[in-house]
Protein backbone atom coordinates (compact mmCIF):
# COMPACT_ATOMS: atom_id res chain seq x y z
CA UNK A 1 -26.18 13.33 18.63
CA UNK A 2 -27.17 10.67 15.85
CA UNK A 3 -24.57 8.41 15.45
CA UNK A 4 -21.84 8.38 12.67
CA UNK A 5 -22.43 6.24 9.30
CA UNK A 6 -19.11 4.33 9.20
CA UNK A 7 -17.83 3.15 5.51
CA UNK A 8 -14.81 1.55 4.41
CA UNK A 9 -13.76 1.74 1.32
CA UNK A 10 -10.56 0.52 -0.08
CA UNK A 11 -9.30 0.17 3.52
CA UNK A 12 -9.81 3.76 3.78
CA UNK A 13 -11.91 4.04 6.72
CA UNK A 14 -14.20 7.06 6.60
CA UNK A 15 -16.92 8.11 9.49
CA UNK A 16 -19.32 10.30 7.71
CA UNK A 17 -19.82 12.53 10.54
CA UNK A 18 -23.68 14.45 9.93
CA UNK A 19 -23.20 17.76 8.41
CA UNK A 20 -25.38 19.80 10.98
CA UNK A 21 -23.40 18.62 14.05
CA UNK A 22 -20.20 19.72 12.78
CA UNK A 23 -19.11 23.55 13.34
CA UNK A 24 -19.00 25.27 9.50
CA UNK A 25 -15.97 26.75 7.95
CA UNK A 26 -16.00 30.35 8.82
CA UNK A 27 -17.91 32.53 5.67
CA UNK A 28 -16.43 35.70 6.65
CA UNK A 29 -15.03 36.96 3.20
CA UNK A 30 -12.81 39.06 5.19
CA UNK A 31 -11.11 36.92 7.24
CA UNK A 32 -10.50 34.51 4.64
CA UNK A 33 -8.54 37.13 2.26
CA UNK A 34 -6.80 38.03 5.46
CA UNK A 35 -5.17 35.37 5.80
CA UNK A 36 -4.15 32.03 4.49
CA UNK A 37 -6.90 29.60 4.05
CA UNK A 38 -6.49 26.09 5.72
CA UNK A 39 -6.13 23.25 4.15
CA UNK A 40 -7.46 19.40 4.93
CA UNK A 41 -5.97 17.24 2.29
CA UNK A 42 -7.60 13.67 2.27
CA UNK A 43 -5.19 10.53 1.38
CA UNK A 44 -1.90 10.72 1.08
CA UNK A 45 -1.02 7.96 -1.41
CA UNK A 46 0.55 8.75 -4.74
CA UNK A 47 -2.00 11.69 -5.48
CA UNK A 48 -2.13 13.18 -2.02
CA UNK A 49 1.95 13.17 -2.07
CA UNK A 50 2.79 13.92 -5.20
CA UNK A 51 0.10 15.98 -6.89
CA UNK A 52 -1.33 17.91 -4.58
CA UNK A 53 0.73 18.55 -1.32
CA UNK A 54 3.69 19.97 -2.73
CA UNK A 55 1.69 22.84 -4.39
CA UNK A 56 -0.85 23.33 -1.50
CA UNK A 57 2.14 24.10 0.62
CA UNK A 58 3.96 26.68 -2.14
CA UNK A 59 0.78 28.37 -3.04
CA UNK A 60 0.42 32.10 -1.47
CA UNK A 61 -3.03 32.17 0.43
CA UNK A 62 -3.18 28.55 0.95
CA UNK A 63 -1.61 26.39 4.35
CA UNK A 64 -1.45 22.65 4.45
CA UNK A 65 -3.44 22.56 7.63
CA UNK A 66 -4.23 18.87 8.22
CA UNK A 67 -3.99 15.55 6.14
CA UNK A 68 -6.55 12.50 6.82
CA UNK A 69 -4.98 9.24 6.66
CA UNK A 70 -5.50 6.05 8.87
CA UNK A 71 -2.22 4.71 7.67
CA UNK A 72 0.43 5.10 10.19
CA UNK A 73 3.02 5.09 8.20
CA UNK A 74 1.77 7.60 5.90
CA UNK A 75 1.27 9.66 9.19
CA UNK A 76 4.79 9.49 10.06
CA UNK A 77 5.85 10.95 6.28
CA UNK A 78 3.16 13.83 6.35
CA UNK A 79 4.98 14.95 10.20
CA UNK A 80 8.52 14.39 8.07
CA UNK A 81 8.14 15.83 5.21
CA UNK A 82 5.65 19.10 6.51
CA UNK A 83 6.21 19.08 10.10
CA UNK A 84 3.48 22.07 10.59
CA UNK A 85 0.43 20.01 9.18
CA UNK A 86 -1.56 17.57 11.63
CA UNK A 87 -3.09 14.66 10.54
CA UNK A 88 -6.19 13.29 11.17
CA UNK A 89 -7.55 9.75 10.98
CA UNK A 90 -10.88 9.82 9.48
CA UNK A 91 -13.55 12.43 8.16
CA UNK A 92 -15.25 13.80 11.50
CA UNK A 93 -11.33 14.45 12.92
CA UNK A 94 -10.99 16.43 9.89
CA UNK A 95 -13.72 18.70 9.93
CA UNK A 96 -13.26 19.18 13.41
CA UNK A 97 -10.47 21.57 12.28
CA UNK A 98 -12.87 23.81 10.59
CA UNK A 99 -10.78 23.62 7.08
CA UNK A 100 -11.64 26.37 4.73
CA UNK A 101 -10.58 24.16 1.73
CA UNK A 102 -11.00 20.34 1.61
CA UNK A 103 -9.01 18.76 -1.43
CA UNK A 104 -9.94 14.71 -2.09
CA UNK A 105 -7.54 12.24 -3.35
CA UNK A 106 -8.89 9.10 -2.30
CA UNK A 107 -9.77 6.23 -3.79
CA UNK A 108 -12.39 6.95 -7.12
CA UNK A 109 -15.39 5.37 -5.12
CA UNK A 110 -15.18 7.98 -1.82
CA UNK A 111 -14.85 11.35 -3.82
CA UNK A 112 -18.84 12.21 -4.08
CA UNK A 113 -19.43 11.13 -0.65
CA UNK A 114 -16.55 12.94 0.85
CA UNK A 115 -16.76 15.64 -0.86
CA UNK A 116 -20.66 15.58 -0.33
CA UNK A 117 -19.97 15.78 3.06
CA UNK A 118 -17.04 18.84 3.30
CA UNK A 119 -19.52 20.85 1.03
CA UNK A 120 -22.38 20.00 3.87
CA UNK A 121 -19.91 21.17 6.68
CA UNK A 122 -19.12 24.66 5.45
CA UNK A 123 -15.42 24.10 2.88
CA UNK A 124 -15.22 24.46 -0.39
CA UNK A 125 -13.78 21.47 -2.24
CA UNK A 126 -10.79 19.88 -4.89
CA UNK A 127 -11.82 17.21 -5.56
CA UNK A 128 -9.43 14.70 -7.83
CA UNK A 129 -10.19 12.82 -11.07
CA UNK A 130 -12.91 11.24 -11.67
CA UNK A 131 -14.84 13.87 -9.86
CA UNK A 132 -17.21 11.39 -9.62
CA UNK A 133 -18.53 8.49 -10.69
CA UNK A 134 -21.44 9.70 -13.18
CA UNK A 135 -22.16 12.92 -14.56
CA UNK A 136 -25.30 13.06 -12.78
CA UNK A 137 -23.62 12.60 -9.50
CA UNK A 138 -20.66 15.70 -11.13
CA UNK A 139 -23.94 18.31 -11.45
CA UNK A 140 -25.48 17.26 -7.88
CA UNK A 141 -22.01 18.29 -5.93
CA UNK A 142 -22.30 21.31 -8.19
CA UNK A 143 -26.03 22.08 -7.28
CA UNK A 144 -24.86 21.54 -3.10
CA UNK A 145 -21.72 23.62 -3.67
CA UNK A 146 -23.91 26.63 -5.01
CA UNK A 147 -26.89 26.18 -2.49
CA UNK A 148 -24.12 26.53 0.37
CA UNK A 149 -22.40 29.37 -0.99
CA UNK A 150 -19.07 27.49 -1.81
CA UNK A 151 -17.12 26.56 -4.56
CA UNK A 152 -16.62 22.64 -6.21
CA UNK A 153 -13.60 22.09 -8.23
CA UNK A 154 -12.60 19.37 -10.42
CA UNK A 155 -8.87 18.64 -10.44
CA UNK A 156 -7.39 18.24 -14.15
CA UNK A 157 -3.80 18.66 -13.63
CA UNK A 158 -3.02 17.49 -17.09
CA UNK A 159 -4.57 20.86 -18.32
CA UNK A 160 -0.74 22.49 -17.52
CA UNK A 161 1.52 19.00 -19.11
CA UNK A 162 3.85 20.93 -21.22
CA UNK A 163 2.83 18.72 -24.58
CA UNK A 164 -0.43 19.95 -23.90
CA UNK A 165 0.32 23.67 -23.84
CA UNK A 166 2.82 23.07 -26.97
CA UNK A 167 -0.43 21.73 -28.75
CA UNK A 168 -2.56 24.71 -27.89
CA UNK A 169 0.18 27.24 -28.82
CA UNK A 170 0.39 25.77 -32.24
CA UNK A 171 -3.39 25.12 -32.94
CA UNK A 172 -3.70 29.03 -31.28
CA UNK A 173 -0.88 30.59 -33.64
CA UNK A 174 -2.52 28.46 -37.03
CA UNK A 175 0.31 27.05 -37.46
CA UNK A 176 -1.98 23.27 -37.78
CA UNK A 177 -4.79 25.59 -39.71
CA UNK A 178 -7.95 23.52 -39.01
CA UNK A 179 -7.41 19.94 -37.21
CA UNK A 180 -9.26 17.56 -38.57
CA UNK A 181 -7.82 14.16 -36.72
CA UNK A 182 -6.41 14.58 -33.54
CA UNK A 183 -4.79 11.05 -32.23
CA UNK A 184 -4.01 11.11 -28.24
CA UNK A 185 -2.59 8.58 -26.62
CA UNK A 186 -1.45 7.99 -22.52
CA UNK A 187 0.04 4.32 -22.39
CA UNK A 188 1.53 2.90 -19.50
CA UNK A 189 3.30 -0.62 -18.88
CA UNK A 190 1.62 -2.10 -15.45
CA UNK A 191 1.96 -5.80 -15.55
CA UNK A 192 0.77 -5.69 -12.06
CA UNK A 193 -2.82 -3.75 -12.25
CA UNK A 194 -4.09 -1.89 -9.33
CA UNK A 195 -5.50 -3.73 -6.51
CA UNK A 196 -9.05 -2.15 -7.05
CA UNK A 197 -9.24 -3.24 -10.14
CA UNK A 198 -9.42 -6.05 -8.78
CA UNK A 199 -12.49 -6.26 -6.70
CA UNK A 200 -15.93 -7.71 -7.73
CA UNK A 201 -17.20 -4.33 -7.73
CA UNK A 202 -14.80 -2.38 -9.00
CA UNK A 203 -17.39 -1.36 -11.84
CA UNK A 204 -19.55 0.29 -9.42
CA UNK A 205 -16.56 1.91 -7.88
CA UNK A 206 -15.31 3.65 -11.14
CA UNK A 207 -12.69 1.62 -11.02
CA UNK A 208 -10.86 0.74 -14.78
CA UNK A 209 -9.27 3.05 -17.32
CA UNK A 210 -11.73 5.22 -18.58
CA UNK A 211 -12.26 6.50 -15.33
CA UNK A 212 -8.25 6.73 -14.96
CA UNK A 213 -6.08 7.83 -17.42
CA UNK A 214 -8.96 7.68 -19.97
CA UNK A 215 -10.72 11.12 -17.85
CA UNK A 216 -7.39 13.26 -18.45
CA UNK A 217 -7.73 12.54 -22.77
CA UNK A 218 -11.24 13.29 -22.75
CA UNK A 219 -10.71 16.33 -20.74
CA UNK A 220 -7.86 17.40 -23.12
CA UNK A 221 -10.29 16.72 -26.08
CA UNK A 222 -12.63 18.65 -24.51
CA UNK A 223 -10.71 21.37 -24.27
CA UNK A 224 -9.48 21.56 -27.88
CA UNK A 225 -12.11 20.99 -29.78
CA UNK A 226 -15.27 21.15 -28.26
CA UNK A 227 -18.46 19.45 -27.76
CA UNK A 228 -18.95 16.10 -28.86
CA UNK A 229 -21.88 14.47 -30.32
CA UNK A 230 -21.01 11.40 -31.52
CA UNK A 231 -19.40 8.06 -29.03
CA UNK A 232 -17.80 5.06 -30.17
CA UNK A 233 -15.76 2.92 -28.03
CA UNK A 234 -14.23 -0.22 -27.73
CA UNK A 235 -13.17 -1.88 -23.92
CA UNK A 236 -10.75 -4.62 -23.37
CA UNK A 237 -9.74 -6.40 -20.14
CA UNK A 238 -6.73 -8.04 -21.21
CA UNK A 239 -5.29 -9.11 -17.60
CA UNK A 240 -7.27 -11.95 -16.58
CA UNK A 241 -6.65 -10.90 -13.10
CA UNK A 242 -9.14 -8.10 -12.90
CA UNK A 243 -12.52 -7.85 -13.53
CA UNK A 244 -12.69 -3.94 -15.23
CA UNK A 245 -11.14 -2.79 -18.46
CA UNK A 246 -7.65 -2.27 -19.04
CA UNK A 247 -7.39 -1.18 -22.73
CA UNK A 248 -9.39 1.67 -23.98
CA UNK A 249 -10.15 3.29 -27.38
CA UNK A 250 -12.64 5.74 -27.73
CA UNK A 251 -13.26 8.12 -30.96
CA UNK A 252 -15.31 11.40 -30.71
CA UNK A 253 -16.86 13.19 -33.35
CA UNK A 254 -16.92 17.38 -32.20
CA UNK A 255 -19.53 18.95 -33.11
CA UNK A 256 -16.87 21.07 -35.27
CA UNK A 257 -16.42 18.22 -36.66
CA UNK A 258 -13.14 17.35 -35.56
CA UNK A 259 -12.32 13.45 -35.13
CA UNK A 260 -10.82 12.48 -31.68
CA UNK A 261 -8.87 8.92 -31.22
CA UNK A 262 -8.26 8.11 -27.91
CA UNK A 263 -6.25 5.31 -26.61
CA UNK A 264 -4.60 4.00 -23.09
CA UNK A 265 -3.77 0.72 -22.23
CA UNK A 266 -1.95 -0.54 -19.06
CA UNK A 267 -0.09 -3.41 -21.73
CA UNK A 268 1.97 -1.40 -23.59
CA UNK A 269 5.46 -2.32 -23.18
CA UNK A 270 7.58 -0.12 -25.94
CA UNK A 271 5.09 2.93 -25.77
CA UNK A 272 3.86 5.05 -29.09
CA UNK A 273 3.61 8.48 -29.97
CA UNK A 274 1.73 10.69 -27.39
CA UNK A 275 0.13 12.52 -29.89
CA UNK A 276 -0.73 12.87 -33.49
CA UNK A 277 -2.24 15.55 -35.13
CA UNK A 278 -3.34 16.53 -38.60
CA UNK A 279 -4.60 19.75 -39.93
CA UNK A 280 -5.35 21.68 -43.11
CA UNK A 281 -1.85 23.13 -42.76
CA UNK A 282 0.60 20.82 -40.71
CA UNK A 283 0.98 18.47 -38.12
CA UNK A 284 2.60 17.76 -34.77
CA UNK A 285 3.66 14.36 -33.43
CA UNK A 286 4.77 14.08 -30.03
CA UNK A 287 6.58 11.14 -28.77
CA UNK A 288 6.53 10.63 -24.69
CA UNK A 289 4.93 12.00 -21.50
CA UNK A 290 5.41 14.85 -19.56
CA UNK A 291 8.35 14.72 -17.23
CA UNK A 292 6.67 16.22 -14.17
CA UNK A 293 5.11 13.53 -12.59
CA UNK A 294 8.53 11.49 -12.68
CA UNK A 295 10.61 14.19 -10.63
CA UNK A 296 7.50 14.24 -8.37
CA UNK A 297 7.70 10.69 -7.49
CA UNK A 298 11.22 10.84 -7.23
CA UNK A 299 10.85 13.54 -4.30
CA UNK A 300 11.56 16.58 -6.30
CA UNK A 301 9.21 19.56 -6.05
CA UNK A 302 8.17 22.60 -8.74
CA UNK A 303 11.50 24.69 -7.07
CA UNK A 304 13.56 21.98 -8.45
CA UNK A 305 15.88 22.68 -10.91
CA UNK A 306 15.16 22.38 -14.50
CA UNK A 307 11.37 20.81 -12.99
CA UNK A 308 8.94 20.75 -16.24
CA UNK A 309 11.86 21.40 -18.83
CA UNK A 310 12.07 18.47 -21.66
CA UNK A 311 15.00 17.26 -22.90
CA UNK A 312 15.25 18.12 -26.25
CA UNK A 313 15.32 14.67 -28.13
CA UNK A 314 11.86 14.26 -26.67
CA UNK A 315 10.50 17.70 -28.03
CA UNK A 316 7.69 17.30 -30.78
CA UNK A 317 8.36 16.85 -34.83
CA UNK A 318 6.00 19.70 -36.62
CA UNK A 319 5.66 19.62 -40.63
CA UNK A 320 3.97 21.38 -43.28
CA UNK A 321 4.64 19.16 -46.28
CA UNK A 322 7.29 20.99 -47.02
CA UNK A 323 9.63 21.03 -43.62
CA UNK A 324 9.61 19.39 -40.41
CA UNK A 325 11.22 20.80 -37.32
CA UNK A 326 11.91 20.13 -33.74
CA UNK A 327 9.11 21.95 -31.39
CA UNK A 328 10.77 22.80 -28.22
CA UNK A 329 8.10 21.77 -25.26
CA UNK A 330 6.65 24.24 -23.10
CA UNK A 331 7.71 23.99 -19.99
CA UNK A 332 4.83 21.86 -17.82
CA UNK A 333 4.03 23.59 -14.66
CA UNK A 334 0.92 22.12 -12.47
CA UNK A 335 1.15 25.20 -9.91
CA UNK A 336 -1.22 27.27 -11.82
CA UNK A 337 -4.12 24.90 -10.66
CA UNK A 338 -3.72 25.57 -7.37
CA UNK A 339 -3.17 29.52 -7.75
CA UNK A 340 -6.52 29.52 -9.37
CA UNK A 341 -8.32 27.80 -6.25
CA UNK A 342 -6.83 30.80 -4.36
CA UNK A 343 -7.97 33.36 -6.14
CA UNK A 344 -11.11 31.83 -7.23
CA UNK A 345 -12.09 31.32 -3.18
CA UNK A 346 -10.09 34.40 -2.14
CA UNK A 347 -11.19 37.15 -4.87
CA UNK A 348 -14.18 35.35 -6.29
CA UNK A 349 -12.24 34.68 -9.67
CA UNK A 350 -13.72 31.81 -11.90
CA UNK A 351 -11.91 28.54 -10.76
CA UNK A 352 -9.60 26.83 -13.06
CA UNK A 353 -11.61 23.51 -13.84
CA UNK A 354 -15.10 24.07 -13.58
CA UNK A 355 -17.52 21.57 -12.55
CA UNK A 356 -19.73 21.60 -15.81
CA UNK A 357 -16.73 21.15 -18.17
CA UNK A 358 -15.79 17.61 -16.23
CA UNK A 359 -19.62 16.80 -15.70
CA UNK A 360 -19.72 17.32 -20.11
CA UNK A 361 -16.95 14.53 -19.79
CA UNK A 362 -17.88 11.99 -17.53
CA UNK A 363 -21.02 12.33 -19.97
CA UNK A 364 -18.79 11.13 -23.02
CA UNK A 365 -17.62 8.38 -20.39
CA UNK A 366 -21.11 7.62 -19.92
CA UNK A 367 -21.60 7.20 -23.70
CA UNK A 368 -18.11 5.01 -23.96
CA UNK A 369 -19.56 2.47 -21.65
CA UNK A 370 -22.83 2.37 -23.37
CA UNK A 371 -21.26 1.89 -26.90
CA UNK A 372 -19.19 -0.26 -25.62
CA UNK A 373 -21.69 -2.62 -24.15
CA UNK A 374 -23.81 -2.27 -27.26
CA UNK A 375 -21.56 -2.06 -30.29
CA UNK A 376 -23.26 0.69 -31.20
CA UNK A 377 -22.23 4.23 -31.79
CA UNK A 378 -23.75 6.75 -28.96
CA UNK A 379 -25.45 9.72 -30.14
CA UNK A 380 -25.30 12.63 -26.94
CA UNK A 381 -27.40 14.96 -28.76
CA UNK A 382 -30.11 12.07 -28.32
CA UNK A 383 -29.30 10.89 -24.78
C-alpha cells in the first residue's frame, strides 16, 4: 500500500488516504432506503456544532455516525453532547467507517480536497460554504460526483433565514411589482479577525470576506434575480492585522436587469438595515439578522421553543407610497436543507443546493476579485 499524503492545514491535520485502498460506501439503493444513512461529519468548530450536527441528528433517514476532529477537546463535546457518534482523528479513520454521507465544515482551504477524496471513496458529499475555492474547482467535484454515481451538495443554509423567505413571499405575491434595486447587507462587528485571515496565504486559501459572508449575498442574489452579467467591486482591508479583505461591496447587474448592492464588513459597530428593496410597486426594509444562528450558539436546537420566531420590533417596514406596515418574519428554519439531502440520496429527488447554482457564484466572486484588482467593471458574458 502507497503511503498516505499527509497535509495540515489550519492545524487540521488531514491524511489523504488513496481512494482505491479504501473499502467504498455500499451502492445498494436498497439498503440505503432501508435504513438510515451514516453520517461522517468533518470539524466540529462553530459550523460542525452549530450548523450542521444538530440537524444531521433530527433528520429522519440520516444518523450522526462519526465526527473527524484531532482536537481533544472537541472529542470530549461530540461523546457529551451525542454519545452514539464516534469520532475519528483524521480522513483515512473516517472512511474506514464506510460513511454513506460525508458533510465538510472545515476550514475554506480543505473542502475540495476532502471532499475530492470522500467522492473518490464511495459517499456522497455536503460540503460547506465556499464549496470551493474557484468555480472551476465547484464544476470538477461536480464532474467526479457524477462519474462515481454520487451526489455533491453545496451547503447554503441562508437559503431558509426567515428575512429571506419574507423577501421571496413578497416579490412572489407582487406585492414589490418589479425590483429594480435590491440593497443586501450582512455586517458584523469583529475587532478581532479570524486567525486565517491572518496568514501569508490566506489569499490562496479563500480566506477573506467574499469567500465568507460575501458567498451567502451572492447566493441570495442569485436566487432572486437571476444571472448576472455585469461585476463591479470594491475590496478593503481595513485591519492592518491581516493580509485579506475585510470590507466588501460588490454591485451586480442581472441580466433582468435588476441592480444588486452588496455589502459586509467585519467593522461595523452600530449595524444598518439588512435589506433594502425597491420596486415598481413598494418596498421592504429589513433591519437585523436572523435569530437562528444566535440560539444555536447559545446551545439551543430547532425543537427549542419559539427557535426561528422574530420578535416583532425587528419584523420588516413594507410601503407603497401610500402606507407602510409592519411585515411579520417568516419563521427561519435551516432543517429543510438537510431533509432535502435525504430524499435527494434516498429517493433520487433533486438536492436542495445544486452544485451549478454555487459554481454560477463563485464565478461572480471570480469577477469581484478581478474588478477589484483592476478598477474595472467585469463583463461574465465575455469571460
Amino acid at each position: 500500500m502507497r503511503p498516505a499524503h499527509v497535509a495540515d492545514v489550519f492545524g487540521l491535520r488531514l491524511i489523504l488516504g488513496h481512494p482505491a485502498n479504501i473499502p467504498r460506501a455500499s451502492s445498494n439503493d436498497t439498503t440505503v432506503n432501508a435504513q438510515a444513512l451514516n453520517v461522517g461529519l468533518i470539524g466540529y468548530g462553530l459550523g460542525g456544532a452549530t450548523f450542521h450536527a444538530p440537524f444531521i441528528t433530527r433528520t429522519p433517514g440520516l444518523r450522526l455516525a462519526t465526527v473527524m476532529t484531532s482536537d481533544p477537546a472537541r472529542q470530549a463535546a461530540v461523546r457529551a453532547r451525542y454519545p452514539d457518534a464516534g469520532t475519528a482523528a483524521n480522513l483515512d479513520e473516517l472512511l474506514a467507517t464506510h460513511p454513506d454521507l460525508v458533510a465538510i465544515s472545515s476550514p475554506n482551504a480543505t473542502h475540495y480536497p476532502l471532499a475530492k477524496a470522500a467522492l473518490e471513496a464511495g459517499a456522497h458529499v455536503v460540503v460547506d460554504k465556499p464549496f470551493a475555492a474557484t468555480a472551476a474547482q465547484a464544476r470538477e467535484l461536480g464532474a467526479i460526483a457524477a462519474s462515481v454515481g454520487r451526489i455533491a451538495i453545496p451547503f447554503q443554509n441562508r437559503r431558509w433565514d426567515g428575512d429571506y423567505l419574507t423577501l421571496r413571499r413578497l416579490i412572489d405575491d407582487g406585492k414589490l411589482g418589479d425590483v429594480h434595486l435590491f440593497q443586501s447587507r450582512f455586517d458584523r462587528w469583529r475587532p478581532i479577525r479570524k486567525p486565517g485571515w491572518c496568514r501569508p496565504d490566506a489569499a490562496a486559501l479563500a480566506e477573506d470576506i467574499v469567500h465568507d459572508l460575501g458567498t451567502h449575498l451572492i447566493d441570495q442574489a442569485l436566487q432572486l434575480f437571476g444571472p448576472v452579467k455585469r461585476v463591479y467591486a470594491e475590496l478593503r482591508r481595513i485591519d492592518s492585522t491581516i493580509v485579506t479583505s475585510d470590507d466588501m461591496f460588490i454591485s451586480l447587474t442581472h441580466v433582468n436587469g435588476v441592480q444588486s448592492h452588496l455589502g459586509s464588513t467585519m467593522s461595523a459597530a452600530i449595524h444598518g438595515p439588512r435589506y433594502n428593496v425597491l420596486g415598481t410597486r413598494g418596498a421592504y426594509v429589513k433591519e437585523g439578522v436572523d435569530p437562528q444562528e444566535t440560539v444555536l450558539r447559545a446551545g439551543g436546537t430547532p425543537d427549542s421553543p419559539g427557535y426561528g420566531e422574530e420578535p416583532e420590533e425587528l419584523w420588516g417596514m413594507y410601503g407603497n407610497g401610500e402606507t407602510q406596515e409592519r411585515v411579520r418574519t417568516v419563521n427561519g428554519n435551516y432543517s429543510p436543507f438537510y431533509a432535502g439531502v435525504a430524499r435527494a440520496i434516498q429517493h433520487g429527488e433533486a438536492p436542495p443546493v445544486t452544485v451549478e447554482q454555487v459554481a454560477e457564484g463563485l464565478d461572480v466572486i471570480g469577477a469581484a476579485f478581478e474588478s477589484a484588482a483592476t478598477g474595472r467593471t467585469v463583463e461574465l458574458s465575455a469571460r
